[in-house]
C-alpha atoms as a PDB file:
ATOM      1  CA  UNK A   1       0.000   0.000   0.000  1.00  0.00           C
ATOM      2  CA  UNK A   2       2.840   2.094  -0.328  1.00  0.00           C
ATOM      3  CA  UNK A   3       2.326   5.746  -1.467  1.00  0.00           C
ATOM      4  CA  UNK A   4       4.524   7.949  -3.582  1.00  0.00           C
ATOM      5  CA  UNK A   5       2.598  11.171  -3.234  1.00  0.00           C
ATOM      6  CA  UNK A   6       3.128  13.914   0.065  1.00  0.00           C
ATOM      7  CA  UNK A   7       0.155  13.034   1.720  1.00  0.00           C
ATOM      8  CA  UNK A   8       1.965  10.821   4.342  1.00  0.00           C
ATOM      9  CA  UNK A   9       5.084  12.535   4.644  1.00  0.00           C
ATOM     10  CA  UNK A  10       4.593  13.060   8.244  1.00  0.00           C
ATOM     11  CA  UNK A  11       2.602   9.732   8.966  1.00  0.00           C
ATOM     12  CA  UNK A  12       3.264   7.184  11.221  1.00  0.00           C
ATOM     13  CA  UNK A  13       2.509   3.296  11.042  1.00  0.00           C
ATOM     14  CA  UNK A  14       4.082   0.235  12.563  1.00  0.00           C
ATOM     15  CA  UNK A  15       3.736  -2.887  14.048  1.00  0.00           C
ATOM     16  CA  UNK A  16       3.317  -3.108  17.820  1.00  0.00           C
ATOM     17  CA  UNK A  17       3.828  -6.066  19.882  1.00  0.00           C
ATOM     18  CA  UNK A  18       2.125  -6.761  23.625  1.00  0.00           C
ATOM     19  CA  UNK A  19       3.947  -8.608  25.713  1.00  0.00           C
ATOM     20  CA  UNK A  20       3.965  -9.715  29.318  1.00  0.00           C
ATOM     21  CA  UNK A  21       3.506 -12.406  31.631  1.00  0.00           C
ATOM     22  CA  UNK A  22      -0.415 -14.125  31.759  1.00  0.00           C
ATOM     23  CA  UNK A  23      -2.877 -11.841  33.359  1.00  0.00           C
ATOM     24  CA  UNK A  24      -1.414  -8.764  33.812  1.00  0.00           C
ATOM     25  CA  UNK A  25      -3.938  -6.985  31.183  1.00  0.00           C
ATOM     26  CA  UNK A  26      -2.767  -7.241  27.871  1.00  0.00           C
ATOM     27  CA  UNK A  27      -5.794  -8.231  26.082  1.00  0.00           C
ATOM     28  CA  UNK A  28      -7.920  -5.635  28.229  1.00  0.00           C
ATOM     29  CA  UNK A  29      -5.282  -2.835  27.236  1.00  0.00           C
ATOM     30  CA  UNK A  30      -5.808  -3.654  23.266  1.00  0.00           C
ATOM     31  CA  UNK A  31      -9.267  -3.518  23.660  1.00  0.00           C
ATOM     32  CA  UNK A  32      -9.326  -0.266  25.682  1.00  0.00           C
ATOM     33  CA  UNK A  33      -6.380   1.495  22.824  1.00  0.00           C
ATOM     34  CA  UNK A  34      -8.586   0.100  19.867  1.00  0.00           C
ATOM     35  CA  UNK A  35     -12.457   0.932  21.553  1.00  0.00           C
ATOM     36  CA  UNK A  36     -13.813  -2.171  20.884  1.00  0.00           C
ATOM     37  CA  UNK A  37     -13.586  -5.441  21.477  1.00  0.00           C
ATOM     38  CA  UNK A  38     -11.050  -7.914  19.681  1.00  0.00           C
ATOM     39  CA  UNK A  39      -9.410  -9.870  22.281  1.00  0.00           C
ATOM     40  CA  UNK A  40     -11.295 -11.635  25.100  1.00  0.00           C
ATOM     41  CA  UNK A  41     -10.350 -11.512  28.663  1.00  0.00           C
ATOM     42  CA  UNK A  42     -10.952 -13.316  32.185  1.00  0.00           C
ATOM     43  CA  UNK A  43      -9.005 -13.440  35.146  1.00  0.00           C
ATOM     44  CA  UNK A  44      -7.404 -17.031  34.593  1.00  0.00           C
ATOM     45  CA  UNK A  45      -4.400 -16.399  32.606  1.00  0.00           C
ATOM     46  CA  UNK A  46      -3.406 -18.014  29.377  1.00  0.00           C
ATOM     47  CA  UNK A  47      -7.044 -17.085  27.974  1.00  0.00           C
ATOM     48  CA  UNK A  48      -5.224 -15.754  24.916  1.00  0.00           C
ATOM     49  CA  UNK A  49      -3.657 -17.915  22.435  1.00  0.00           C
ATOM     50  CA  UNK A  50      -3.232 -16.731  19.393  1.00  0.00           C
ATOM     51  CA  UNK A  51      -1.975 -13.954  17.929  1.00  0.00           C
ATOM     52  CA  UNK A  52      -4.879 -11.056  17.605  1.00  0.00           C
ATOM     53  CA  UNK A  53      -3.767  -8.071  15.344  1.00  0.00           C
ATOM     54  CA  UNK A  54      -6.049  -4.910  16.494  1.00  0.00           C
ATOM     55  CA  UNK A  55      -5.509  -1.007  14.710  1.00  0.00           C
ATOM     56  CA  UNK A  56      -5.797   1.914  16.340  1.00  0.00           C
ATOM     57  CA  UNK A  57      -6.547   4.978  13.770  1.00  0.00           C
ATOM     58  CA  UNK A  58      -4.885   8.300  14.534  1.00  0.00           C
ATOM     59  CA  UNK A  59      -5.057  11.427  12.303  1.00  0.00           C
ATOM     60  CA  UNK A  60      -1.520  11.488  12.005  1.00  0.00           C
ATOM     61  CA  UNK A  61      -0.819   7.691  12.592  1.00  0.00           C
ATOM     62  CA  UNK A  62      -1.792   3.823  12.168  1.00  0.00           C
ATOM     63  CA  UNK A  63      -0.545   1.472  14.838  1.00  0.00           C
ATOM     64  CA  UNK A  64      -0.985  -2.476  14.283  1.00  0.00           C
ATOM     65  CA  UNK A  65      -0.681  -4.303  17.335  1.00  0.00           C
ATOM     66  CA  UNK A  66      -0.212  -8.121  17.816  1.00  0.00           C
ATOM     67  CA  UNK A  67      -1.721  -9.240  21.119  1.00  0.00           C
ATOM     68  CA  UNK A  68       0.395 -12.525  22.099  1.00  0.00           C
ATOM     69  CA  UNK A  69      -0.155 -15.033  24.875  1.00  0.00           C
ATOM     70  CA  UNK A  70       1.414 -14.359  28.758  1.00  0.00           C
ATOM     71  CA  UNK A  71       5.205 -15.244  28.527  1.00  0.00           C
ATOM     72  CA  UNK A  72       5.634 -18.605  31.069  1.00  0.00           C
ATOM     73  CA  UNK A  73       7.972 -21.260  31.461  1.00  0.00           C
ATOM     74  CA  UNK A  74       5.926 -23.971  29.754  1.00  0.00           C
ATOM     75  CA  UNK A  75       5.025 -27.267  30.472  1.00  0.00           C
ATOM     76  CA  UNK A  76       3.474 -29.559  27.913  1.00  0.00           C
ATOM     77  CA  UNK A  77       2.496 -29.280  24.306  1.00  0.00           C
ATOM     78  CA  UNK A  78      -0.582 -27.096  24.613  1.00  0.00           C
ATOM     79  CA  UNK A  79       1.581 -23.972  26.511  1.00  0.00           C
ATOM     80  CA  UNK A  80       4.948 -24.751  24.741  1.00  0.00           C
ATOM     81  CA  UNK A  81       3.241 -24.043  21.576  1.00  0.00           C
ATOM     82  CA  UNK A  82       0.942 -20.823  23.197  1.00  0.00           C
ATOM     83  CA  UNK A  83       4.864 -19.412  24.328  1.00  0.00           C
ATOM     84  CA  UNK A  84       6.430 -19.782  20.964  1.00  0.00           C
ATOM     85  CA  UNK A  85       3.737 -17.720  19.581  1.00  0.00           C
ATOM     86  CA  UNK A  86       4.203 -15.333  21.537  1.00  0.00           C
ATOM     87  CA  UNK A  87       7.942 -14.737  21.998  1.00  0.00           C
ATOM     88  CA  UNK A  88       8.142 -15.513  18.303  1.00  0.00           C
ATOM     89  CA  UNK A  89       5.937 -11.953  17.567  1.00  0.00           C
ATOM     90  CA  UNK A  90       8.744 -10.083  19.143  1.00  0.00           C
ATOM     91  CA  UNK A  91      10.856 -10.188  16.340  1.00  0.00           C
ATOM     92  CA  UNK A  92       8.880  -9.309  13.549  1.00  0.00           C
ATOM     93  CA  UNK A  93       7.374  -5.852  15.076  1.00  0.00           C
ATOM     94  CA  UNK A  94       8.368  -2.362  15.264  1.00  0.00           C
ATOM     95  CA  UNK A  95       7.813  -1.605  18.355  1.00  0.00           C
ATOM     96  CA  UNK A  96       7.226  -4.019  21.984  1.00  0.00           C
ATOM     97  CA  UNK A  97       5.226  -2.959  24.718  1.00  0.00           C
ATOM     98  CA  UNK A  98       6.510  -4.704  27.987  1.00  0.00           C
ATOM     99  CA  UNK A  99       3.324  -4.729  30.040  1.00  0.00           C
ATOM    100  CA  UNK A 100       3.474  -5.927  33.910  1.00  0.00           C
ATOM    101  CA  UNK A 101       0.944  -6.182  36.560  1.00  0.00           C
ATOM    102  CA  UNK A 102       2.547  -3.831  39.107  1.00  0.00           C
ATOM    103  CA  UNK A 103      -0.033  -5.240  41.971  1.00  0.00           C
ATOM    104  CA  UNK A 104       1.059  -9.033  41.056  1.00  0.00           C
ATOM    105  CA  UNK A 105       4.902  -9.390  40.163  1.00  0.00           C
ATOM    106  CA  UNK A 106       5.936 -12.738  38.284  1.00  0.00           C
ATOM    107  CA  UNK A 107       9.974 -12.415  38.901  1.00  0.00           C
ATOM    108  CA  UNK A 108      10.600 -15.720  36.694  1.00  0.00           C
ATOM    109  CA  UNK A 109       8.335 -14.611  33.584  1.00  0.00           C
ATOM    110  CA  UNK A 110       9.650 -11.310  33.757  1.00  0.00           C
ATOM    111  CA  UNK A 111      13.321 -12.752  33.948  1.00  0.00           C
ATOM    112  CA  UNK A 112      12.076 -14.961  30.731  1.00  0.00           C
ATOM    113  CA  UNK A 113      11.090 -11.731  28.952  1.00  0.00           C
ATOM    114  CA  UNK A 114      13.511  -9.715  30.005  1.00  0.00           C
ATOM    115  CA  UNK A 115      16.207 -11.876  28.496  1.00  0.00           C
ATOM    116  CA  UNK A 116      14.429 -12.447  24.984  1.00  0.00           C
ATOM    117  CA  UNK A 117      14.047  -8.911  24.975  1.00  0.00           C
ATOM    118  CA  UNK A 118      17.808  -8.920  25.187  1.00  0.00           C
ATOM    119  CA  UNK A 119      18.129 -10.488  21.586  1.00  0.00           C
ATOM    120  CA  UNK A 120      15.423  -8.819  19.916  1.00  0.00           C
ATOM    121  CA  UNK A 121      17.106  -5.579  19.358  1.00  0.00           C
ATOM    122  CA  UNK A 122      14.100  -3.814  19.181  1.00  0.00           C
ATOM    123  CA  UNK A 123      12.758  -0.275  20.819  1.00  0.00           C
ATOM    124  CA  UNK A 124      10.750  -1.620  23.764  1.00  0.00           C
ATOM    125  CA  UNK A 125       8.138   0.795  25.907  1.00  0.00           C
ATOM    126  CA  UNK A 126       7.425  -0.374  29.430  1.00  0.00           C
ATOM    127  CA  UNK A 127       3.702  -0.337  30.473  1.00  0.00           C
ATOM    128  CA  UNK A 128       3.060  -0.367  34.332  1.00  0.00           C
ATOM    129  CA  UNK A 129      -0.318  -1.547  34.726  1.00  0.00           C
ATOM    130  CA  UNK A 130      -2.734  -1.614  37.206  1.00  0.00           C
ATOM    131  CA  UNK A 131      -1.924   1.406  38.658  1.00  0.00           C
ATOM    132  CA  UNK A 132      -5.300   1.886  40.697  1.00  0.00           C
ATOM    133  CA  UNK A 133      -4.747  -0.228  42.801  1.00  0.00           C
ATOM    134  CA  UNK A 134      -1.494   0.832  44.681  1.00  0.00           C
ATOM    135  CA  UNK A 135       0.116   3.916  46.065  1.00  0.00           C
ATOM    136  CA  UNK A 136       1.863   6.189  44.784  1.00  0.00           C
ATOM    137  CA  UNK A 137       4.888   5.694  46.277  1.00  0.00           C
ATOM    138  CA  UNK A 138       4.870   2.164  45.916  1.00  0.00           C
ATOM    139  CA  UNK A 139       4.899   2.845  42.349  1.00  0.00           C
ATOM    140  CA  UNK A 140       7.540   5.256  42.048  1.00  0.00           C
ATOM    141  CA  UNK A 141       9.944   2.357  43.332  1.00  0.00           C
ATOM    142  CA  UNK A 142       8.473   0.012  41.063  1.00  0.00           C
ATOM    143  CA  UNK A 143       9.250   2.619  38.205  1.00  0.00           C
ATOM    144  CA  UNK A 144      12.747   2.882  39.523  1.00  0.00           C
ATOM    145  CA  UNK A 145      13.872  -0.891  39.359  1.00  0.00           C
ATOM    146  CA  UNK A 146      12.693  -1.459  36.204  1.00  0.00           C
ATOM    147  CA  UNK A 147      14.609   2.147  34.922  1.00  0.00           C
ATOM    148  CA  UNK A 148      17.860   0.133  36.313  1.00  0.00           C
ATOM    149  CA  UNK A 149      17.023  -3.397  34.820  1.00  0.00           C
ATOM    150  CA  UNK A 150      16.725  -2.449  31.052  1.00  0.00           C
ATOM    151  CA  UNK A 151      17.071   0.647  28.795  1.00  0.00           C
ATOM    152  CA  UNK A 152      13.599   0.888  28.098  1.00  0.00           C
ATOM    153  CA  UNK A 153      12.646   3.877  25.311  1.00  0.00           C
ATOM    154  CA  UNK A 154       9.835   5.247  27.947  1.00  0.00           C
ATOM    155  CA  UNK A 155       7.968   3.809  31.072  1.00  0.00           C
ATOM    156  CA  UNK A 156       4.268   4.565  31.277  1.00  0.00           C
ATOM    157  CA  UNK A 157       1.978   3.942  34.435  1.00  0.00           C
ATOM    158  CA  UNK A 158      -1.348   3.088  33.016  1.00  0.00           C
ATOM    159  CA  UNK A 159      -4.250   1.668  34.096  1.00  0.00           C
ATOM    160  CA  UNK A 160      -6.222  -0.308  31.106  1.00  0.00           C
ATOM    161  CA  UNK A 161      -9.174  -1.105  33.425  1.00  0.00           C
ATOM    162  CA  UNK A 162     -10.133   2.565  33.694  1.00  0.00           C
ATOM    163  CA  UNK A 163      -7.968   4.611  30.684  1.00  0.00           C
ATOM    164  CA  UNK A 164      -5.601   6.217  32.511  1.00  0.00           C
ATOM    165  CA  UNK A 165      -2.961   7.451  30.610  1.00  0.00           C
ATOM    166  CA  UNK A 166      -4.005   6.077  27.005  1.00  0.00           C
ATOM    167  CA  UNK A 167      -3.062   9.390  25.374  1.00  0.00           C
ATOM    168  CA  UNK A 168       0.339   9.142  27.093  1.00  0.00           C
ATOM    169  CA  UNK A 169       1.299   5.673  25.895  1.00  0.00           C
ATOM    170  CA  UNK A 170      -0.461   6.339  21.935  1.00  0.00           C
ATOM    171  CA  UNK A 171       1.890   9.614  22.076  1.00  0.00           C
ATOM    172  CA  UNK A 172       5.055   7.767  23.407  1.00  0.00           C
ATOM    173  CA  UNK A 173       4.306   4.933  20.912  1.00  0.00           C
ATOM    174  CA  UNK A 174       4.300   7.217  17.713  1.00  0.00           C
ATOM    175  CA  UNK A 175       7.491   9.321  19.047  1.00  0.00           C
ATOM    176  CA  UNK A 176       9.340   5.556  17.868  1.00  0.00           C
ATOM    177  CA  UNK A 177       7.187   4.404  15.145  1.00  0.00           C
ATOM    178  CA  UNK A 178       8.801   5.233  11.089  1.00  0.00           C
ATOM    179  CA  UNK A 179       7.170   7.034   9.121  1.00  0.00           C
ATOM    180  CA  UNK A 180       4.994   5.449   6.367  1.00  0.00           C
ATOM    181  CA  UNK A 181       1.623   5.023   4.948  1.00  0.00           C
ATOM    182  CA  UNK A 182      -0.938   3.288   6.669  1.00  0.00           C
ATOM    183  CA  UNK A 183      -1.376  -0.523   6.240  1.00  0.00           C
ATOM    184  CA  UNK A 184      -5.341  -1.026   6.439  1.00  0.00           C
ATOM    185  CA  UNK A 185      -8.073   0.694   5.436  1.00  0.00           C
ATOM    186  CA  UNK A 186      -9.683   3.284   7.923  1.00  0.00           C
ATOM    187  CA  UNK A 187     -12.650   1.481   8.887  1.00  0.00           C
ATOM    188  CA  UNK A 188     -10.753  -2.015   9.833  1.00  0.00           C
ATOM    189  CA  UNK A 189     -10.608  -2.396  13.257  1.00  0.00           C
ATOM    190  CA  UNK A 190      -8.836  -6.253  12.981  1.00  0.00           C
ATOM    191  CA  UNK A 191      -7.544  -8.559  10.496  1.00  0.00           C
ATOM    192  CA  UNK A 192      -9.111 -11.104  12.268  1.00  0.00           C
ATOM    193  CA  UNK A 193     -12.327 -12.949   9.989  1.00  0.00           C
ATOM    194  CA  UNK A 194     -15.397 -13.085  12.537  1.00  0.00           C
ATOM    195  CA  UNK A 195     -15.488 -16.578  12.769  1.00  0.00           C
ATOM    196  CA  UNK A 196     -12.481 -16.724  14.628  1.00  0.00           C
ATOM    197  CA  UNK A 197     -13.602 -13.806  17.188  1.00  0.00           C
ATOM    198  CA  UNK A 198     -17.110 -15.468  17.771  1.00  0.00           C
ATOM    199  CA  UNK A 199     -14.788 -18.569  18.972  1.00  0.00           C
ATOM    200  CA  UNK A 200     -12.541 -16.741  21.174  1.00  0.00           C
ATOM    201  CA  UNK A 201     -15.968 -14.798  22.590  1.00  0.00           C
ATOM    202  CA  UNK A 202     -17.723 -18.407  23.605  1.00  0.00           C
ATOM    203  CA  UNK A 203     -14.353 -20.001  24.857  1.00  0.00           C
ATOM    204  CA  UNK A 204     -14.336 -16.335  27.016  1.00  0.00           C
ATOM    205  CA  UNK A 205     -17.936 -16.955  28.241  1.00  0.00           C
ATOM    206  CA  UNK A 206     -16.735 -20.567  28.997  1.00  0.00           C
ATOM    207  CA  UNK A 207     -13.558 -19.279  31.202  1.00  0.00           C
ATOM    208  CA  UNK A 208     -15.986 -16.698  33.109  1.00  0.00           C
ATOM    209  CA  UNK A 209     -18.632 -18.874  33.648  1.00  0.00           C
ATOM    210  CA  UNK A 210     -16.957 -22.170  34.847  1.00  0.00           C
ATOM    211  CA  UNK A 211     -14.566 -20.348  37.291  1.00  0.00           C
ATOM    212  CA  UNK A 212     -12.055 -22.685  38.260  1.00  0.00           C
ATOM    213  CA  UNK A 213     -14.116 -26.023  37.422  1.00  0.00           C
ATOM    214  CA  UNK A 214     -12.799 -26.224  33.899  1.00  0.00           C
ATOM    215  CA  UNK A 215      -9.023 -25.622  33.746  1.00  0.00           C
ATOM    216  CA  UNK A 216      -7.319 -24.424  30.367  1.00  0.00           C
ATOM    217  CA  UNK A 217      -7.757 -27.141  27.975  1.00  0.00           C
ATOM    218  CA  UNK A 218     -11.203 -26.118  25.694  1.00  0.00           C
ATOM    219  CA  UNK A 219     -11.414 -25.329  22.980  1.00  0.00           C
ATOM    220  CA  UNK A 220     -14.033 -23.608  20.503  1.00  0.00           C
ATOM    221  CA  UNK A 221     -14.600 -24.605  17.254  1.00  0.00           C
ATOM    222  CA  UNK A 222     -16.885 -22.885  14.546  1.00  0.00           C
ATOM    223  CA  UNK A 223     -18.727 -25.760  12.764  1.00  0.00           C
ATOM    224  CA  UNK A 224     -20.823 -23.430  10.298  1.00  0.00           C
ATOM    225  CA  UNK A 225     -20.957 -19.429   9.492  1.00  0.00           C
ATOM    226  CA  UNK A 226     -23.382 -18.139   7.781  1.00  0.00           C
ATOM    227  CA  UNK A 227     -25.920 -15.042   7.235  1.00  0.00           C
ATOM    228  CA  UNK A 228     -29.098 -15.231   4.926  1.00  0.00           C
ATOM    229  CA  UNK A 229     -29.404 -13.276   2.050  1.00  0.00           C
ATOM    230  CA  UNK A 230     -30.438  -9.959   3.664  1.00  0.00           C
ATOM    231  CA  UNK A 231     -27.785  -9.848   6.271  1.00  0.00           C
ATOM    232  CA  UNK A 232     -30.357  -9.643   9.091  1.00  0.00           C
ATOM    233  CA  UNK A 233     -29.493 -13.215  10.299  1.00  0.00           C
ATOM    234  CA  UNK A 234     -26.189 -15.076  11.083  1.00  0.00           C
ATOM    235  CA  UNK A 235     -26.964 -18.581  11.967  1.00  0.00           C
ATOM    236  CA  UNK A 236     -23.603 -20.156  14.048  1.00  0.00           C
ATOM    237  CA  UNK A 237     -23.107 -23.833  15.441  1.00  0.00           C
ATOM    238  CA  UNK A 238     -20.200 -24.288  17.621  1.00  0.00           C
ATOM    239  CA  UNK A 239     -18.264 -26.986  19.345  1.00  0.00           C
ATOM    240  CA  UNK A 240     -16.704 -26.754  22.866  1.00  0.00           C
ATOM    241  CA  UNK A 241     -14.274 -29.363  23.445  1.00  0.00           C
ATOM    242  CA  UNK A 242     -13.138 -30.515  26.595  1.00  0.00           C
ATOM    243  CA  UNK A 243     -10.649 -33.095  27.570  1.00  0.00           C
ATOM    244  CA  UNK A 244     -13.234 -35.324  30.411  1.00  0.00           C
ATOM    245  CA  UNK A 245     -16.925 -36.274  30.742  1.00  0.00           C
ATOM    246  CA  UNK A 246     -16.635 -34.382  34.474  1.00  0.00           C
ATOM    247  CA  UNK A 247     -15.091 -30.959  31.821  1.00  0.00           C
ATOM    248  CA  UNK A 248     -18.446 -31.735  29.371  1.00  0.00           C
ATOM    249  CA  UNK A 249     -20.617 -31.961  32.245  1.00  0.00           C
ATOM    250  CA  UNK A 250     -19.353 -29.095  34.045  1.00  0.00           C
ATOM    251  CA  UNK A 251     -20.020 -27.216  30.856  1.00  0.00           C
ATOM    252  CA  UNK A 252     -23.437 -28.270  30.172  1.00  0.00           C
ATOM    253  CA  UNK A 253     -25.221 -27.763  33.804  1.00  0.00           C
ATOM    254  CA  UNK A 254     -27.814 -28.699  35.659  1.00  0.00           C
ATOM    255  CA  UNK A 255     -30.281 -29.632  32.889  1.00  0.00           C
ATOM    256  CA  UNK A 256     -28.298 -27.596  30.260  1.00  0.00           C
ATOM    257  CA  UNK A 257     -28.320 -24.215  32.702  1.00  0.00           C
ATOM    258  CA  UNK A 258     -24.633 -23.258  32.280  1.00  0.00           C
ATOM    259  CA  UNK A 259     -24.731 -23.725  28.675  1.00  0.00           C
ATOM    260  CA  UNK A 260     -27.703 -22.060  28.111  1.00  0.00           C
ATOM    261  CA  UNK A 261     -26.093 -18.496  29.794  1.00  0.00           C
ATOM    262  CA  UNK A 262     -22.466 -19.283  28.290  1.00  0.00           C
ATOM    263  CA  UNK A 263     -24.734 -19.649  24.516  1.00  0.00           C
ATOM    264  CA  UNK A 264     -26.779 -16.264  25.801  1.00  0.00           C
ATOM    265  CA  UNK A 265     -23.452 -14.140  26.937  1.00  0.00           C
ATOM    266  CA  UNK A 266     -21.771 -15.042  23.699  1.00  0.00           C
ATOM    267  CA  UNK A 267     -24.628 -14.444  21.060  1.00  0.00           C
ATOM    268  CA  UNK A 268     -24.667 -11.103  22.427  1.00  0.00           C
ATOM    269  CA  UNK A 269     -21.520 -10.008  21.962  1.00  0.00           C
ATOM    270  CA  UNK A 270     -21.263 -11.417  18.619  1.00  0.00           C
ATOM    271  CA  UNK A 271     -24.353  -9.547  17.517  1.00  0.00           C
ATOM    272  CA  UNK A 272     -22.520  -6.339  18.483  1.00  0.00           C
ATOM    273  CA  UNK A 273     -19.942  -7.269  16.638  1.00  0.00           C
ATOM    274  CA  UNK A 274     -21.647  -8.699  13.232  1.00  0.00           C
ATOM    275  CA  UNK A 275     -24.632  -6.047  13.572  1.00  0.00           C
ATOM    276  CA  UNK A 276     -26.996  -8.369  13.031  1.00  0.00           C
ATOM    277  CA  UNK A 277     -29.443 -11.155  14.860  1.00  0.00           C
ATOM    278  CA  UNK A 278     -27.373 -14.247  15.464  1.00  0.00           C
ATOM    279  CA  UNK A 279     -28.857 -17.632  16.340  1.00  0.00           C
ATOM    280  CA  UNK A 280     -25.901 -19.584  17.845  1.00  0.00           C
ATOM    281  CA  UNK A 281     -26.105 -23.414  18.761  1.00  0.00           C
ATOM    282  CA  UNK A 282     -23.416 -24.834  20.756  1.00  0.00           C
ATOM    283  CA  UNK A 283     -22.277 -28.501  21.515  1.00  0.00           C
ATOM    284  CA  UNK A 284     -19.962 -29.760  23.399  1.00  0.00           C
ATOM    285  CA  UNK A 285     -17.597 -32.577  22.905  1.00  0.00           C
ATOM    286  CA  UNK A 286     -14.797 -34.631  24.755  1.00  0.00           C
ATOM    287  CA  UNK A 287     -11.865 -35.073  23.061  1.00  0.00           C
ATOM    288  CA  UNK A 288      -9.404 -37.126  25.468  1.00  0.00           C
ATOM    289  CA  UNK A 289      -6.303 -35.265  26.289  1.00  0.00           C
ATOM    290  CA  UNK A 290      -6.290 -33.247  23.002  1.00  0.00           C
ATOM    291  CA  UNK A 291      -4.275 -30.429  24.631  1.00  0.00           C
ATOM    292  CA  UNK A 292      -1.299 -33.316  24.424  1.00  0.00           C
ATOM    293  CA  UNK A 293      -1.772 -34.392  21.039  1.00  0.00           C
ATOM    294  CA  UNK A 294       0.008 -32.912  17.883  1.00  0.00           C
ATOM    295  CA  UNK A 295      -2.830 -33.439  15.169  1.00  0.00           C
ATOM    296  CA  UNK A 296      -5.375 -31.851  17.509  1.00  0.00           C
ATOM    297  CA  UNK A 297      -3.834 -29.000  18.546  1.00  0.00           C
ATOM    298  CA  UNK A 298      -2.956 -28.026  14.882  1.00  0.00           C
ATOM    299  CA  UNK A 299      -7.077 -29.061  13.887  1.00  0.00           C
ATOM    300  CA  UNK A 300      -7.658 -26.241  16.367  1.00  0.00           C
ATOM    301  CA  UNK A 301      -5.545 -23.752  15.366  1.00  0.00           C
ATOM    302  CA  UNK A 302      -2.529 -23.859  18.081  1.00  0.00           C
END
């Protein structure tokens, strides 16, 4: 999309990366920089696990960010393969945003990051978030180790939750990025196609619904897409599987209850999102131990 004429001479675009151990906000931070939804969140950690590429719009800049799964040491195929994607993003990107929970320190994924960050060669902003929930002064000393421990191109206190500081962090972010035409049209929000969000927004449901019943291994597939001829109707069927008959019945409630809301939740924010009725069937399904196995993990997209 490259442009020969003046009218991006001072324009900036770039690829952003967000990185950070699980649960310290990434997702929520995307969603609050782009104003909608694209990611999904919960409070167990690991909920993302794929690459999600959101755009902000600017006058005077386009920034393309890559959401990528918490930064652990990994155990097992499933999270071996969910910390490759993500490391693996850091070297492809103009620009990495470091984010940390400053409430919840995790010393040995930050010592992980910290040393890929090493090799990446790459301008990196650090993102202190959370920052409602502590003290000023606590901060402050926070801000100051972290100063000490790399040679980070800014440090930003922000709080995704509630905004704070957005227009801070956009600013400090196009300071770094080159200048150059913008790489998606002005309405695109994602590159993501909607089938692939309406999954990630009924495994979310699944995550918020089940507390800590169901552990990590679900997933969501979309068995059939489609809208009728007017666009006033997108029909969906959908498969959550689950590794045990206790995960399936967990899932599926007292007389189909929980499934029922999780099916409710979801359709709605997919409607937002398509603008348009949806009529979304779900099933579940036990697949033993397919967060272990090779095929299944690349049948669902990992």
């Amino acid at each position: 999309m490259k442009k020969t004429n003046n009218r991006y001479a001072d324009f900036k675009s770039g690829f952003v990366a967000i990185a950070g151990a699980p649960n310290v906000g990434k997702s929520t931070l995307l969603n609050r920089m782009i104003g909608e939804k694209i990611s999904i969140t919960s409070k167990k950690p690991q909920t993302t696990r794929n690459r999600i590429i959101g755009i902000v719009h600017r006058p005077s800049s386009q920034i393309v960010f890559i959401d990528t799964p918490g930064v652990h040491r990994a155990k097992g195929p499933l999270n071996i393969r969910i910390v490759d994607v993500a490391l693996s993003a850091l070297a492809d990107v103009d620009l990495i945003l470091v984010v940390l929970d400053v409430t919840n320190p995790d010393p040995e994924s930050e010592k992980l990051l910290i040393k890929r960050l090493g090799k990446q060669k790459r301008p990196v902003i650090l993102v202190l978030n959370k920052i409602d929930l502590i003290k000023k002064p606590e901060l402050l000393i926070i801000i100051d180790k972290w100063i000490k421990a790399y040679p980070f191109e800014a440090v930003i206190p922000v709080s995704a939750k509630h905004g704070t500081q957005m227009e801070d962090l956009i600013k400090a972010m196009e300071r770094i990025l080159p200048n150059g035409p913008p790489f998606f049209p002005e309405d695109a929000v994602t590159d993501m196609p909607e089938r692939f969000i309406a999954a990630e927004m009924v495994r979310e449901k699944v995550f918020r619904l089940t507390g800590e019943e169901v552990p990590y291994s679900i997933a969501v597939t979309i068995d059939s897409f489609s809208e009728d001829a007017k666009g006033s109707l997108v029909k969906i069927y959908a498969t959550i599987h689950v590794e045990r008959d206790s995960q399936k019945g967990i899932i599926i409630g007292k007389s189909g209850s929980k499934l029922k809301k999780i099916g409710e939740e979801a359709r709605r924010e997919i409607q937002r999102m398509v603008g348009a009725k949806v009529f979304l069937k779900l099933f579940v399904r036990v697949q033993k131990n397919w967060s272990k196995d090779t095929k299944a993990l690349r049948r669902f997209g990992y």
